[in-house]
N, C-alpha and C. Protein backbone atom coordinates (compact mmCIF):
# COMPACT_ATOMS: atom_id res chain seq x y z
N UNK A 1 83.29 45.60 100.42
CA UNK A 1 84.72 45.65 100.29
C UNK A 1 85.12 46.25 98.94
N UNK A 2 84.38 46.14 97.81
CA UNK A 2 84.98 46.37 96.84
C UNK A 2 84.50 48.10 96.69
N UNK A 3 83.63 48.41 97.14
CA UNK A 3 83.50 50.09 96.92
C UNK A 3 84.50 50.72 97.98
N UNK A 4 84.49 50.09 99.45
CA UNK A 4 86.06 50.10 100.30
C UNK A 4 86.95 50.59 98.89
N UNK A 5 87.65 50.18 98.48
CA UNK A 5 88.37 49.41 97.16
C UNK A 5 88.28 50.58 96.10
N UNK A 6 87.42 50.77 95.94
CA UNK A 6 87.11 51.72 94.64
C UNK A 6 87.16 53.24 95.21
N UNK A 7 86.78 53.48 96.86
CA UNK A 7 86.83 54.83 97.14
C UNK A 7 88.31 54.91 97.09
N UNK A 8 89.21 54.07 97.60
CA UNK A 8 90.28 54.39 97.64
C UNK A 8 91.34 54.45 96.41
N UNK A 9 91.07 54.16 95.64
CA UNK A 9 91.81 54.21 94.56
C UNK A 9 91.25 55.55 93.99
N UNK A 10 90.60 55.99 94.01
CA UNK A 10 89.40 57.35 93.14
C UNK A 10 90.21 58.59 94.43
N UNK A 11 90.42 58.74 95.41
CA UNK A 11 90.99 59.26 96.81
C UNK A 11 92.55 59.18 96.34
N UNK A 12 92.86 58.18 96.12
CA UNK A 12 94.53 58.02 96.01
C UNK A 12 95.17 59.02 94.78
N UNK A 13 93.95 58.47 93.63
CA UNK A 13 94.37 59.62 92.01
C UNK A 13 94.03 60.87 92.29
N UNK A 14 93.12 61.29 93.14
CA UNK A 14 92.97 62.54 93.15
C UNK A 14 94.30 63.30 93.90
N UNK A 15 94.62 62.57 95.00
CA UNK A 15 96.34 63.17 95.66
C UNK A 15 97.14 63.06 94.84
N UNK A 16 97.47 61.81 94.25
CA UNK A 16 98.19 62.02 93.11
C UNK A 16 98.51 62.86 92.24
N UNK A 17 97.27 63.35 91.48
CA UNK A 17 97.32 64.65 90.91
C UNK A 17 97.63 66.07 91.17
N UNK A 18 97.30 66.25 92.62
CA UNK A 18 97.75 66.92 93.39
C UNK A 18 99.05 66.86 94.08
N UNK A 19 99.24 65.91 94.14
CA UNK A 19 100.92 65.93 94.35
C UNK A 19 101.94 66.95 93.58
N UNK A 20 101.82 66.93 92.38
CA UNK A 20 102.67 67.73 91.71
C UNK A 20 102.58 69.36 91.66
N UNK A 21 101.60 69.68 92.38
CA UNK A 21 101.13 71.04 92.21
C UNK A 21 101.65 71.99 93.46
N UNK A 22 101.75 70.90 94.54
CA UNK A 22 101.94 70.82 95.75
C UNK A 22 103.82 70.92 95.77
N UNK A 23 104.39 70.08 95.11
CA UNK A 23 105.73 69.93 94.75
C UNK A 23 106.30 71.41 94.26
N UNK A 24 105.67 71.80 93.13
CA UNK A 24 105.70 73.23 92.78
C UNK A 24 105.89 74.41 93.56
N UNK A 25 105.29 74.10 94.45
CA UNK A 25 105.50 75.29 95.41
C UNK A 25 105.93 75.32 96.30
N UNK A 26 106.61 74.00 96.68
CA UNK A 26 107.72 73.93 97.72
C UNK A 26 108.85 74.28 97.07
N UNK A 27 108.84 74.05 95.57
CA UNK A 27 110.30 74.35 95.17
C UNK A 27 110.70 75.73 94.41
N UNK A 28 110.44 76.85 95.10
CA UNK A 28 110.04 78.12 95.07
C UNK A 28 111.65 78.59 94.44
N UNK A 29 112.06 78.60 93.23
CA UNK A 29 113.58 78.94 93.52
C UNK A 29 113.93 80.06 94.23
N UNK A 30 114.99 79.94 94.55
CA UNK A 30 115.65 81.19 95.82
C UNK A 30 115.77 82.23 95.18
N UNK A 31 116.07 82.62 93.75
CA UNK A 31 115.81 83.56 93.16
C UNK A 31 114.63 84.40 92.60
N UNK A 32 113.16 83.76 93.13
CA UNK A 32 112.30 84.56 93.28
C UNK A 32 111.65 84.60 94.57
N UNK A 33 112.50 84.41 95.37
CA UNK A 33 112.20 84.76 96.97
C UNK A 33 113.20 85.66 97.59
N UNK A 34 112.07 86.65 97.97
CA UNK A 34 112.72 88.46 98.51
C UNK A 34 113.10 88.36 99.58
N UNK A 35 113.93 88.92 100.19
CA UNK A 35 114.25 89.49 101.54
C UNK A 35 113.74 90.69 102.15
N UNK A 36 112.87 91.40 101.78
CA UNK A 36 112.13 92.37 101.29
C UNK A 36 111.13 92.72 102.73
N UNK A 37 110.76 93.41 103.58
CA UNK A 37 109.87 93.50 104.44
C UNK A 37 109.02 92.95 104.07
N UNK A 38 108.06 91.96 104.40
CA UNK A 38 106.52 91.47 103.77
C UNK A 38 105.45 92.53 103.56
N UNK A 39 104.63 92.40 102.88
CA UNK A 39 103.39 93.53 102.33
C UNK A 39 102.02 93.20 102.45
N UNK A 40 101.75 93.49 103.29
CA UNK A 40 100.39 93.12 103.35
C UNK A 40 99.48 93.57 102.62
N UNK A 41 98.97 92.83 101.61
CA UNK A 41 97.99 93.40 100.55
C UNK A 41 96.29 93.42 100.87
N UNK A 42 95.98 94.64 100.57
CA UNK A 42 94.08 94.64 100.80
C UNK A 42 93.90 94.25 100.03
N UNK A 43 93.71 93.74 99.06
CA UNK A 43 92.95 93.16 98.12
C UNK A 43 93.18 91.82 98.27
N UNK A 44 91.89 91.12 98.01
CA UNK A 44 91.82 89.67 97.87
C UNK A 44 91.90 88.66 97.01
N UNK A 45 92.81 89.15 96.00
CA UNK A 45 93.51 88.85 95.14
C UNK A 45 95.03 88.88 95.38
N UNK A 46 95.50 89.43 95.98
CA UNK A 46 96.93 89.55 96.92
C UNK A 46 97.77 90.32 96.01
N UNK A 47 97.34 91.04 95.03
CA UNK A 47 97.88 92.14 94.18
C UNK A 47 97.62 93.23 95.07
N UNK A 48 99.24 94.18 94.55
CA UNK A 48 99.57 95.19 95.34
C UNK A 48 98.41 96.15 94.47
N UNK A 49 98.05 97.73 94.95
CA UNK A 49 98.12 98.67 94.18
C UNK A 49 98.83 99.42 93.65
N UNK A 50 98.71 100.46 92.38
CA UNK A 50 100.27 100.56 92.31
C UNK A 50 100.65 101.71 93.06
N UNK A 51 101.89 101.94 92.48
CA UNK A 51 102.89 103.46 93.44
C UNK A 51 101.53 104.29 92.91
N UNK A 52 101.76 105.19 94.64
CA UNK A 52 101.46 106.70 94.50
C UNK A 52 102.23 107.35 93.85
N UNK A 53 101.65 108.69 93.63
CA UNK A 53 102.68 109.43 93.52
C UNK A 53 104.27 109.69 94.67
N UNK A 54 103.76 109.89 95.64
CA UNK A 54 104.82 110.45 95.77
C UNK A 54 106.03 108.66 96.28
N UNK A 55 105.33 107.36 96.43
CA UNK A 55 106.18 106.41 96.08
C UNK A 55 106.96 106.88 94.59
N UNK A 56 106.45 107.46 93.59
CA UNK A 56 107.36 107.23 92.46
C UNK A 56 107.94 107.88 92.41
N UNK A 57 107.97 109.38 93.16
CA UNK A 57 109.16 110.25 93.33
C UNK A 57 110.04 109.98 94.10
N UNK A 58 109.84 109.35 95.94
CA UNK A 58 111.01 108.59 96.74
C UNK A 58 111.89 107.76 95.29
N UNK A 59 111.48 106.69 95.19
CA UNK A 59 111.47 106.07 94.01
C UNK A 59 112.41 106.30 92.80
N UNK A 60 111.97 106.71 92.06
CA UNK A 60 112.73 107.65 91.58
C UNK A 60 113.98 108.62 91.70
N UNK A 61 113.91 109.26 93.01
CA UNK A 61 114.94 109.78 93.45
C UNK A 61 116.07 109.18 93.78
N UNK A 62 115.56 107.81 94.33
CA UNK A 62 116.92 106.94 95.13
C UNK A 62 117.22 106.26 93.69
N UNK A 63 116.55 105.95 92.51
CA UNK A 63 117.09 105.69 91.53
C UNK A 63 118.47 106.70 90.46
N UNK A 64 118.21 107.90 90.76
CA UNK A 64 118.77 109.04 89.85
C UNK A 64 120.05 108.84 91.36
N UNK A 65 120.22 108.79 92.39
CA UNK A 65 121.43 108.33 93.00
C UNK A 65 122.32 106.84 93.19
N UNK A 66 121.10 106.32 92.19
CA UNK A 66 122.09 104.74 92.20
C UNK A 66 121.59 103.37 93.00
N UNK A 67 120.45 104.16 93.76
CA UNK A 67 120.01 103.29 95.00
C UNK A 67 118.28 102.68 94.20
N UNK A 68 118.53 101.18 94.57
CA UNK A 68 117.02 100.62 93.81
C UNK A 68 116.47 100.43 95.31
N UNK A 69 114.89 101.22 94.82
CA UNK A 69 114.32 101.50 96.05
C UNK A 69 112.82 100.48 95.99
N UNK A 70 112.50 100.11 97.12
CA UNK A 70 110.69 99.44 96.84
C UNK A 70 110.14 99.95 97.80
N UNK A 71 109.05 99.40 97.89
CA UNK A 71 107.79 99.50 98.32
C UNK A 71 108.14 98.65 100.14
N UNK A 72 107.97 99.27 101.21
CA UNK A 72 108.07 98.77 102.32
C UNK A 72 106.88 98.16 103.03
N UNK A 73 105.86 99.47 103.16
CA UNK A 73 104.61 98.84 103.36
C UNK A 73 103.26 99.50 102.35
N UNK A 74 102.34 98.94 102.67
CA UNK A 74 101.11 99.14 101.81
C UNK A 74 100.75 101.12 102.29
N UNK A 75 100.77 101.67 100.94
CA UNK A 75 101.06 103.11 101.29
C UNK A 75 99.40 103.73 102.30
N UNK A 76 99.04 104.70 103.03
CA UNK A 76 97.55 105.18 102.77
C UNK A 76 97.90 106.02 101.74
N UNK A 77 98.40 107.10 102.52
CA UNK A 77 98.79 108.77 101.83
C UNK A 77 100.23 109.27 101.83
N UNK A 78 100.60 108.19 102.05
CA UNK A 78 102.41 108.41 102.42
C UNK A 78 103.20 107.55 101.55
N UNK A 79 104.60 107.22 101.65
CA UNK A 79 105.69 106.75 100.52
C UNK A 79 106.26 105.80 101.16
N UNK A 80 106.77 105.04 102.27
CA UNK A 80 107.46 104.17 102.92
C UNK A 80 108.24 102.66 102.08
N UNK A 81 109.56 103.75 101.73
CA UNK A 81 110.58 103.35 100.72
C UNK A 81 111.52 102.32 101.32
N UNK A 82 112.20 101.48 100.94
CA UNK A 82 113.04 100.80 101.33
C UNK A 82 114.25 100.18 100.96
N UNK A 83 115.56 100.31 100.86
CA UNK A 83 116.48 99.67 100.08
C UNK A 83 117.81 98.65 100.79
N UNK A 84 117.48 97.41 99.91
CA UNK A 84 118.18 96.53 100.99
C UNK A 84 119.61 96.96 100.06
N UNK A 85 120.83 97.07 101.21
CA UNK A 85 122.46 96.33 100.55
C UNK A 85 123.00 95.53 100.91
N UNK A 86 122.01 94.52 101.43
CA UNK A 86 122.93 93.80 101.68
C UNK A 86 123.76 93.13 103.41
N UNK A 87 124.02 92.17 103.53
CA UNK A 87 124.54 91.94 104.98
C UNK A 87 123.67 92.74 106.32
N UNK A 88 122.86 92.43 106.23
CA UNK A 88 121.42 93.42 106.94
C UNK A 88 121.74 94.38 107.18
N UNK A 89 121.82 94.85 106.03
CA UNK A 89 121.87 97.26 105.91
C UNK A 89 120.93 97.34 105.13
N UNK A 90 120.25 98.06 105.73
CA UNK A 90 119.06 98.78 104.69
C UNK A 90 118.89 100.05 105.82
N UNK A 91 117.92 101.02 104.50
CA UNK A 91 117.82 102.48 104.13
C UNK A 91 116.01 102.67 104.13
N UNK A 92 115.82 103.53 104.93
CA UNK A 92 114.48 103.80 104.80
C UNK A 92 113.85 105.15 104.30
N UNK A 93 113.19 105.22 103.47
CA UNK A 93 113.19 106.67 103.16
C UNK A 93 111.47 106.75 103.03
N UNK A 94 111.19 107.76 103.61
CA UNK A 94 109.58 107.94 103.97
C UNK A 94 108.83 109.06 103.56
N UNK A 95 107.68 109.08 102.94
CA UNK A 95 107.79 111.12 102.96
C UNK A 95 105.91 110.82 102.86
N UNK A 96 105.74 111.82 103.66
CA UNK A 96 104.50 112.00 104.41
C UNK A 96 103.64 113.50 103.83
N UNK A 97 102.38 113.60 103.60
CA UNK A 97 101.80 115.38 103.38
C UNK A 97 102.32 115.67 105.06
N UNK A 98 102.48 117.26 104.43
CA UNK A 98 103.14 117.89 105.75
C UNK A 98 101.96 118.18 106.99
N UNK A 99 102.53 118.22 108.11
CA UNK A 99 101.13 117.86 109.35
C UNK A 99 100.32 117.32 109.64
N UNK A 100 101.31 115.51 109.09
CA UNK A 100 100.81 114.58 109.25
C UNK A 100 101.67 113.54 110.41
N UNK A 101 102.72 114.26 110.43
CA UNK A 101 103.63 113.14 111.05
C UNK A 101 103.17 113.81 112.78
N UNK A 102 103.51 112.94 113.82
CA UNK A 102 103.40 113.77 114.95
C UNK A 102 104.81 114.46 115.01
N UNK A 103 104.60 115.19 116.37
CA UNK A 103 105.68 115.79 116.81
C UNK A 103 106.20 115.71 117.71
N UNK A 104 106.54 114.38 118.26
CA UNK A 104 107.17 113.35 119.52
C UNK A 104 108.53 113.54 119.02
N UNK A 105 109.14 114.13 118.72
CA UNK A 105 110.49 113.89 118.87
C UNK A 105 111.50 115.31 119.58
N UNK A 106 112.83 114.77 119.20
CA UNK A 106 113.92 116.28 119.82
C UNK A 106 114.56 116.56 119.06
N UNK A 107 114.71 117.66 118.38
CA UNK A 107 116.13 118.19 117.49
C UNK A 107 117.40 117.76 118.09
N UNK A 108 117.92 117.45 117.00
CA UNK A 108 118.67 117.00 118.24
C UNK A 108 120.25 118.19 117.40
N UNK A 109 120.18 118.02 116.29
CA UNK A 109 120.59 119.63 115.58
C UNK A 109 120.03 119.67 113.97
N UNK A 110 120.57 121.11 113.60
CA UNK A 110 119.92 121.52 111.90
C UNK A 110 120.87 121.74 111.21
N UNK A 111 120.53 121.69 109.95
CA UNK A 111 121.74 122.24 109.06
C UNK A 111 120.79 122.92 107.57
N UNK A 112 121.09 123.85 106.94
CA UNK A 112 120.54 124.13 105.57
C UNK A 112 121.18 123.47 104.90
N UNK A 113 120.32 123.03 103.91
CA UNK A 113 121.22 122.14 102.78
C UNK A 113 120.18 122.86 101.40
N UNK A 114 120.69 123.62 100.46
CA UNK A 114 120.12 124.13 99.21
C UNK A 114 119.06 124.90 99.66
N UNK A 115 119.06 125.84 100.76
CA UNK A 115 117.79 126.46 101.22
C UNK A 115 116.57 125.59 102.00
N UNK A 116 117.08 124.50 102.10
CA UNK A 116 116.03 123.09 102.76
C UNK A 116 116.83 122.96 104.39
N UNK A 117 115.90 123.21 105.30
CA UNK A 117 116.24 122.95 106.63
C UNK A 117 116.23 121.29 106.80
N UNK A 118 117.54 120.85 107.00
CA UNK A 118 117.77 119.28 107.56
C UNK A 118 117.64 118.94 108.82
N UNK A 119 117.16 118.05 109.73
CA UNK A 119 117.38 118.23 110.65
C UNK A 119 117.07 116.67 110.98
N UNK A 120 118.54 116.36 112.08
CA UNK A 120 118.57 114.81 113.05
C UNK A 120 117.46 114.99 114.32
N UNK A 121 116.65 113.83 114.07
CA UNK A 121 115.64 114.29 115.38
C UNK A 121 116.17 112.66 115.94
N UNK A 122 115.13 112.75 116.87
CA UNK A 122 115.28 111.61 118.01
C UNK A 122 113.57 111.32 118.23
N UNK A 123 113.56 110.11 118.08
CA UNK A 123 112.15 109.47 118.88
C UNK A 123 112.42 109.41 120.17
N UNK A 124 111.81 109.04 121.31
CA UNK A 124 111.81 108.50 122.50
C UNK A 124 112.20 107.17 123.00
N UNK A 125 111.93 106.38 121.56
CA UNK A 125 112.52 105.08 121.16
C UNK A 125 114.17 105.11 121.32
N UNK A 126 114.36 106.04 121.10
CA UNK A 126 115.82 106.59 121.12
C UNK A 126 116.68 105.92 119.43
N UNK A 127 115.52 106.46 118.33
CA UNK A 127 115.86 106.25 116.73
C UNK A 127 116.04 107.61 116.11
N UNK A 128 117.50 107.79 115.67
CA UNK A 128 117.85 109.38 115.31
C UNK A 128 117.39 109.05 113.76
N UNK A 129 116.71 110.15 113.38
CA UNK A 129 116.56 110.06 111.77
C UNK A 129 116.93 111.46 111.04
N UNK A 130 117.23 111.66 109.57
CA UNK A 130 117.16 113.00 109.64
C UNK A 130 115.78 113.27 108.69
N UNK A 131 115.46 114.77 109.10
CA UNK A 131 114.31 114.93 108.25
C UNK A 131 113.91 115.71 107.71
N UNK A 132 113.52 116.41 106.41
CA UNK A 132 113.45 117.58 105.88
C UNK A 132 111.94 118.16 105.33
N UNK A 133 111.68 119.25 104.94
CA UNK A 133 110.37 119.36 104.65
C UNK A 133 110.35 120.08 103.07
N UNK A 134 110.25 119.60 101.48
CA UNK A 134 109.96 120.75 100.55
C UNK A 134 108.66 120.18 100.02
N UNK A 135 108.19 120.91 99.17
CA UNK A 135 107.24 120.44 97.86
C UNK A 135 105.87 119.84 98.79
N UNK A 136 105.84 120.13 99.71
CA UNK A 136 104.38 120.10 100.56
C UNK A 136 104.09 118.40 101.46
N UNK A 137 105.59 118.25 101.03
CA UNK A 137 105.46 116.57 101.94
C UNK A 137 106.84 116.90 102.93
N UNK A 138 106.85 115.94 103.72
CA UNK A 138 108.02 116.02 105.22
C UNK A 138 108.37 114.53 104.63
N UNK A 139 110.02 114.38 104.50
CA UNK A 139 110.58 113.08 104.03
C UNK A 139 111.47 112.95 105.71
N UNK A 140 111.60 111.11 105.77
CA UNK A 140 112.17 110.93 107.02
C UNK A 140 113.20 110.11 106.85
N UNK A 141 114.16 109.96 106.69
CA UNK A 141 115.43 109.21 105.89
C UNK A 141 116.28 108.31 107.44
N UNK A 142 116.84 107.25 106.99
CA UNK A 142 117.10 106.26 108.75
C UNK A 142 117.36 105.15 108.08
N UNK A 143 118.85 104.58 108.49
CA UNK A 143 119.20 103.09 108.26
C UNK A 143 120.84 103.52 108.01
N UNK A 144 121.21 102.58 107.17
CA UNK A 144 122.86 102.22 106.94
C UNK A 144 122.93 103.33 105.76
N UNK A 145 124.42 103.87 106.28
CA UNK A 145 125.11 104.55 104.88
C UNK A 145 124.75 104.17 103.66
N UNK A 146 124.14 104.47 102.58
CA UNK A 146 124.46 103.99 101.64
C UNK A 146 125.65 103.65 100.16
N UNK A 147 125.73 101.89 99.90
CA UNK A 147 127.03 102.48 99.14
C UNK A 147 126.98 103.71 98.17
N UNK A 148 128.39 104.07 98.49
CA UNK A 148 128.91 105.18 97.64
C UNK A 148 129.06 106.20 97.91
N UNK A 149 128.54 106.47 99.37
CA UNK A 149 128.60 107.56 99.80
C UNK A 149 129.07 107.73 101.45
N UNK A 150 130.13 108.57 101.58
CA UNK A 150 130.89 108.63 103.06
C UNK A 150 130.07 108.42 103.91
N UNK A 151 128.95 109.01 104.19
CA UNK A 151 127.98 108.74 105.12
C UNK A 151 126.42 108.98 105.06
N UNK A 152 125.51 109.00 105.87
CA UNK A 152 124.34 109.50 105.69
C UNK A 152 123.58 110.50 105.24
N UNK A 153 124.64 111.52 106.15
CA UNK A 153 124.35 112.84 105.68
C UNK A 153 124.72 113.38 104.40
N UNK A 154 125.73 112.99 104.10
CA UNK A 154 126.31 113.18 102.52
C UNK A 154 125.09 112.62 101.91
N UNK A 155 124.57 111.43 101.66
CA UNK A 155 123.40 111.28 101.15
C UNK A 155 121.94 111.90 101.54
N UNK A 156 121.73 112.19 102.60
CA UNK A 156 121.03 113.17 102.84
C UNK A 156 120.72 114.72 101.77
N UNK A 157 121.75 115.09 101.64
CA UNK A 157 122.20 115.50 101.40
C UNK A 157 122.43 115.96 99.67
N UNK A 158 122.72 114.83 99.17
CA UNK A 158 121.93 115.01 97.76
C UNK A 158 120.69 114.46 97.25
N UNK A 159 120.04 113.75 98.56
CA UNK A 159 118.09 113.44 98.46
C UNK A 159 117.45 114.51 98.31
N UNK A 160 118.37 115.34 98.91
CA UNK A 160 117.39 117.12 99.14
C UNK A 160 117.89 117.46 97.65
N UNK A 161 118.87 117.44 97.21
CA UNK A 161 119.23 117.62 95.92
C UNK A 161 118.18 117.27 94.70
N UNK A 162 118.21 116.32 95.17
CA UNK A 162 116.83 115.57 93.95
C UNK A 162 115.82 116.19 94.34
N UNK A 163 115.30 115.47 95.31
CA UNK A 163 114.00 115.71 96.01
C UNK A 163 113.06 116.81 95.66
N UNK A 164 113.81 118.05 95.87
CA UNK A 164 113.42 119.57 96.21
C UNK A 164 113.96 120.19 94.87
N UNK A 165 114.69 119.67 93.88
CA UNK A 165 114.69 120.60 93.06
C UNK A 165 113.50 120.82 92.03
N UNK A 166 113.07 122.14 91.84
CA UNK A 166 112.13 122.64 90.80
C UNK A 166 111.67 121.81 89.79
């Protein structure tokens, strides 16, 4: 009875101690918890790698228009950008090496914008995006207006602005 007795008290301090650690991380404040698509990290350490390049140019770009952009999913060779505003609107901005993306979709029309062919396609999914090609990558832009700007294409519109200039 008395080692009964003694396991349990030696069992009880050890939860004990653990209790508080446990407490900790239930109480996660709401201000460091994202709304953020989740990321699945390869490493087994659960650290991201960092931006590619061309993440830091999407990146970048939606920054020089006002828009704070992240990381959507874990990159291979591609950029898959993301920006929440809010009341579930978000902005996706993607950019791929060129003759990589397939070619499942429909024009659906084009426009030049700064010598850069724009163009609204259509998946089969029936998801219109618009999409342009400079600097040896194909960017794929899709989601809510962003603030500040009348509409998509207007932002479209000066992405190619950034994007593609020299």
């Amino acid at each position: 009875m008395t080692v009964l007795v003694a396991v349990a008290l030696v069992i009880g301090g050890v939860l004990q101690e653990r209790r508080p650690a446990v407490a900790e991380l239930e109480t996660t404040p709401p201000s460091i918890q994202s709304s953020s698509p989740p990321i699945q990290s390869s490493s087994p350490e659960g650290t991201q790698p960092p931006l590619n390049a061309r993440e830091v140019k999407v990146i970048a770009a939606l920054g020089t228009l006002g828009i704070t952009g992240q990381r959507a999913q874990l990159p291979f060779n591609e950029a898959s950008i993301w920006a929440d505003f809010g009341s579930g609107r978000h902005l996706f901005v993607t950019a791929y090496p060129l003759s990589t993306v397939d070619r499942n979709y429909t024009v659906i029309d084009e426009r030049q914008v700064a010598r850069i062919l724009v163009q609204h396609v259509q998946r089969a999914s029936g998801a219109i995006s618009s999409r342009f090609e400079c600097s040896g990558d194909e960017y794929w832009v899709a989601g809510a207006d962003p603030p500040g700007f009348p509409n998509i294409d207007v932002f479209v519109e000066r992405l190619v602005s950034v994007v593609c200039s020299p």
